[in-house]
N, C-alpha and C. Protein backbone atom coordinates (compact mmCIF):
# COMPACT_ATOMS: atom_id res chain seq x y z
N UNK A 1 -84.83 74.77 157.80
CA UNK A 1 -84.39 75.78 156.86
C UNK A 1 -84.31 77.12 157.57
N UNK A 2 -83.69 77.83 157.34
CA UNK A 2 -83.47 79.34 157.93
C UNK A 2 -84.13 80.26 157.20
N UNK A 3 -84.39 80.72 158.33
CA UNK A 3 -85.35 82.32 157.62
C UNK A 3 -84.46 83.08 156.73
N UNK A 4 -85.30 83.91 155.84
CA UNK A 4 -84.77 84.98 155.18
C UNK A 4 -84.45 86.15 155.70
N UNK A 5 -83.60 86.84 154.99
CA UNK A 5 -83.13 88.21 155.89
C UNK A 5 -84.76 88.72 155.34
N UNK A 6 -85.67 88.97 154.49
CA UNK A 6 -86.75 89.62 154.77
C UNK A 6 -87.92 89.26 155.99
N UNK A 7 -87.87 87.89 156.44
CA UNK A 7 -88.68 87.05 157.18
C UNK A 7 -88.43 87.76 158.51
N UNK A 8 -86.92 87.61 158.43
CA UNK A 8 -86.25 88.05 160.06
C UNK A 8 -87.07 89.88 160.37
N UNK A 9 -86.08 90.38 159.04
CA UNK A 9 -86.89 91.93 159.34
C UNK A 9 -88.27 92.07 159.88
N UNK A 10 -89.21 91.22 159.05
CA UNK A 10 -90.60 91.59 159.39
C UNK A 10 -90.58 90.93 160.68
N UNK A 11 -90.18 89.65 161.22
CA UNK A 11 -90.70 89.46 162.56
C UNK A 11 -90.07 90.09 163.69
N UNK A 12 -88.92 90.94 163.40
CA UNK A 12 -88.57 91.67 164.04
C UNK A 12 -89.35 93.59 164.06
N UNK A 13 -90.07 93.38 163.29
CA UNK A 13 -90.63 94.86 163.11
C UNK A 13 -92.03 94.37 163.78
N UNK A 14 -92.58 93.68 163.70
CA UNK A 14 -93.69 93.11 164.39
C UNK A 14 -93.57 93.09 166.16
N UNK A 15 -92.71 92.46 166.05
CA UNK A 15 -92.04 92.70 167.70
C UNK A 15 -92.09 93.89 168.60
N UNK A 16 -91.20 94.13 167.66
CA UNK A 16 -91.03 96.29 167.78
C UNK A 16 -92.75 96.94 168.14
N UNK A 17 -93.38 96.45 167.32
CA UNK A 17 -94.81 97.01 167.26
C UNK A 17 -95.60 96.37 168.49
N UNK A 18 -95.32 95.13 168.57
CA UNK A 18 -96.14 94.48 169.81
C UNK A 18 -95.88 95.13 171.33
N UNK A 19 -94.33 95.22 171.09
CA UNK A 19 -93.68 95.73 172.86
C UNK A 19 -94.26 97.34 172.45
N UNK A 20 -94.35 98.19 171.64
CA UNK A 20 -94.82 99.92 171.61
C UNK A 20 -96.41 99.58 171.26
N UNK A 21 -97.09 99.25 171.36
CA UNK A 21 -98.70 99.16 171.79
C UNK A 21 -98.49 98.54 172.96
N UNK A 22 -97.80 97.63 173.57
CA UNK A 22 -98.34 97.29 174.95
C UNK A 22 -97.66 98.12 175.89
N UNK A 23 -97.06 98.94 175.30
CA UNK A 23 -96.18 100.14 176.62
C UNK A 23 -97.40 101.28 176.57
N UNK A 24 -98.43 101.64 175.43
CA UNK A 24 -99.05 102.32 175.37
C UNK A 24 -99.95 101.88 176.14
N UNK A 25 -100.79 100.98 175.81
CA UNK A 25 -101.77 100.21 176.45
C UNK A 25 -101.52 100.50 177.79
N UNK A 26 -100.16 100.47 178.83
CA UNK A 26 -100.50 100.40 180.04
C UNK A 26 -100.17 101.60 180.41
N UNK A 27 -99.71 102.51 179.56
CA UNK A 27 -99.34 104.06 180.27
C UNK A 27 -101.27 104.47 180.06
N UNK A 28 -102.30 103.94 179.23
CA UNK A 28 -103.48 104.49 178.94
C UNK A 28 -104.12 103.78 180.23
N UNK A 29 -103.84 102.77 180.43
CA UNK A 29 -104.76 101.95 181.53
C UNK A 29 -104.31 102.42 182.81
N UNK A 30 -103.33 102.81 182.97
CA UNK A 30 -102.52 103.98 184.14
C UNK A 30 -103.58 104.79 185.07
N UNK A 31 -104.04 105.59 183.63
CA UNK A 31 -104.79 106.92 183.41
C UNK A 31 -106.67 106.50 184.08
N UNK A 32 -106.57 105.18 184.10
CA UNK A 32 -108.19 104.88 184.76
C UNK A 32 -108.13 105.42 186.03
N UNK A 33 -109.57 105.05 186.84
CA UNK A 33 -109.56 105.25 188.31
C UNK A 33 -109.97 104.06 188.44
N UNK A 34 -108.98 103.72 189.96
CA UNK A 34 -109.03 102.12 190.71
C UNK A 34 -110.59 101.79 190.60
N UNK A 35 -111.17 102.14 190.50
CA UNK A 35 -112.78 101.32 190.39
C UNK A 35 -113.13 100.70 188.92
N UNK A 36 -112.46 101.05 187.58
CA UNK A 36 -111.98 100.62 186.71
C UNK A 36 -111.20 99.30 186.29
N UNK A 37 -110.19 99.98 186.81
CA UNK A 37 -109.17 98.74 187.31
C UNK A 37 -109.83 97.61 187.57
N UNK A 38 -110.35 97.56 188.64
CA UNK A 38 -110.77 96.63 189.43
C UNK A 38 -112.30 95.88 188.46
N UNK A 39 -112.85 96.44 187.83
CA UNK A 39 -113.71 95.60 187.02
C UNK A 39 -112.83 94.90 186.35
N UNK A 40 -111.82 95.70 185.57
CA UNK A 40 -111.06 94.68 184.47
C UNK A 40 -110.56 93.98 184.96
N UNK A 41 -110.55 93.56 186.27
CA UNK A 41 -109.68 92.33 187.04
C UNK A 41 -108.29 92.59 186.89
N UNK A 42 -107.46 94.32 187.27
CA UNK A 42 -106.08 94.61 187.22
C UNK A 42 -106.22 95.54 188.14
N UNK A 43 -104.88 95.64 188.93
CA UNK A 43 -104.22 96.88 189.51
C UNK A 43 -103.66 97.89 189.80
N UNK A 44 -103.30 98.60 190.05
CA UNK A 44 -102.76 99.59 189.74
C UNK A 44 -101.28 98.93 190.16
N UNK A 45 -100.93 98.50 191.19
CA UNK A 45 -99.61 97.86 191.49
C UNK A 45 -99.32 96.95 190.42
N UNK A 46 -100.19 96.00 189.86
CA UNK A 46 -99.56 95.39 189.09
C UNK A 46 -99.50 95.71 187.41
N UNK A 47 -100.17 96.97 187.08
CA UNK A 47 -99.62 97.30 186.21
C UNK A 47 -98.49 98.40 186.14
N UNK A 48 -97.98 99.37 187.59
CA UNK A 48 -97.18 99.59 187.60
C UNK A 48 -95.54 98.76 187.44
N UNK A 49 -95.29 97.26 187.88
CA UNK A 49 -94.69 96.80 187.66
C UNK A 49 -94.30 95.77 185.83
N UNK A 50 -94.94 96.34 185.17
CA UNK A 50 -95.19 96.37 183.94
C UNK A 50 -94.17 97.66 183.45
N UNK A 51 -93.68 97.49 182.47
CA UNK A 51 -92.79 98.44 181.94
C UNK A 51 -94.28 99.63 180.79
N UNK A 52 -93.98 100.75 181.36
CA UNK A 52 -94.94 101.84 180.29
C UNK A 52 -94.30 102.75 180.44
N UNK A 53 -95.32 103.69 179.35
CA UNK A 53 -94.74 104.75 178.70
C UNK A 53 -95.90 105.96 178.72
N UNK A 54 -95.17 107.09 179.40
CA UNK A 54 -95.48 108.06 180.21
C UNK A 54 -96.42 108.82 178.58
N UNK A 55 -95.62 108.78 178.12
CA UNK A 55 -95.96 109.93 176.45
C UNK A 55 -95.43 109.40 175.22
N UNK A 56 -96.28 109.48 174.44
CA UNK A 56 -95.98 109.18 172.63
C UNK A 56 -95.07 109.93 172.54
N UNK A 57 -94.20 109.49 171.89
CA UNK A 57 -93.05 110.86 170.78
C UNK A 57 -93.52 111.08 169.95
């Protein structure tokens, strides 16, 4: 059966919300110092190759 045009909207607004918290998430995790990083088991290289976001609008 096919989704509803309301079904579609919401899982498309959900989406929207998932990719703008995880662009936040890594422009904030950016902002650590490598000794940080490195507990959480991440990099700075490899979260630079991650798409983020410098500033909220």
């Amino acid at each position: 059966m096919a989704k509803s045009f309301l079904r579609t909207a919401l899982d498309n607004l959900v989406e929207a919300r998932q990719r703008r918290a995880d662009l936040y998430a890594t422009g904030a995790l950016l902002t650590l110092d490598d000794a940080s990083l490195k507990a959480m088991g991440l990099t700075r290289e490899e979260l630079r190759r991650r798409p983020s976001q410098r500033a909220i609008i």
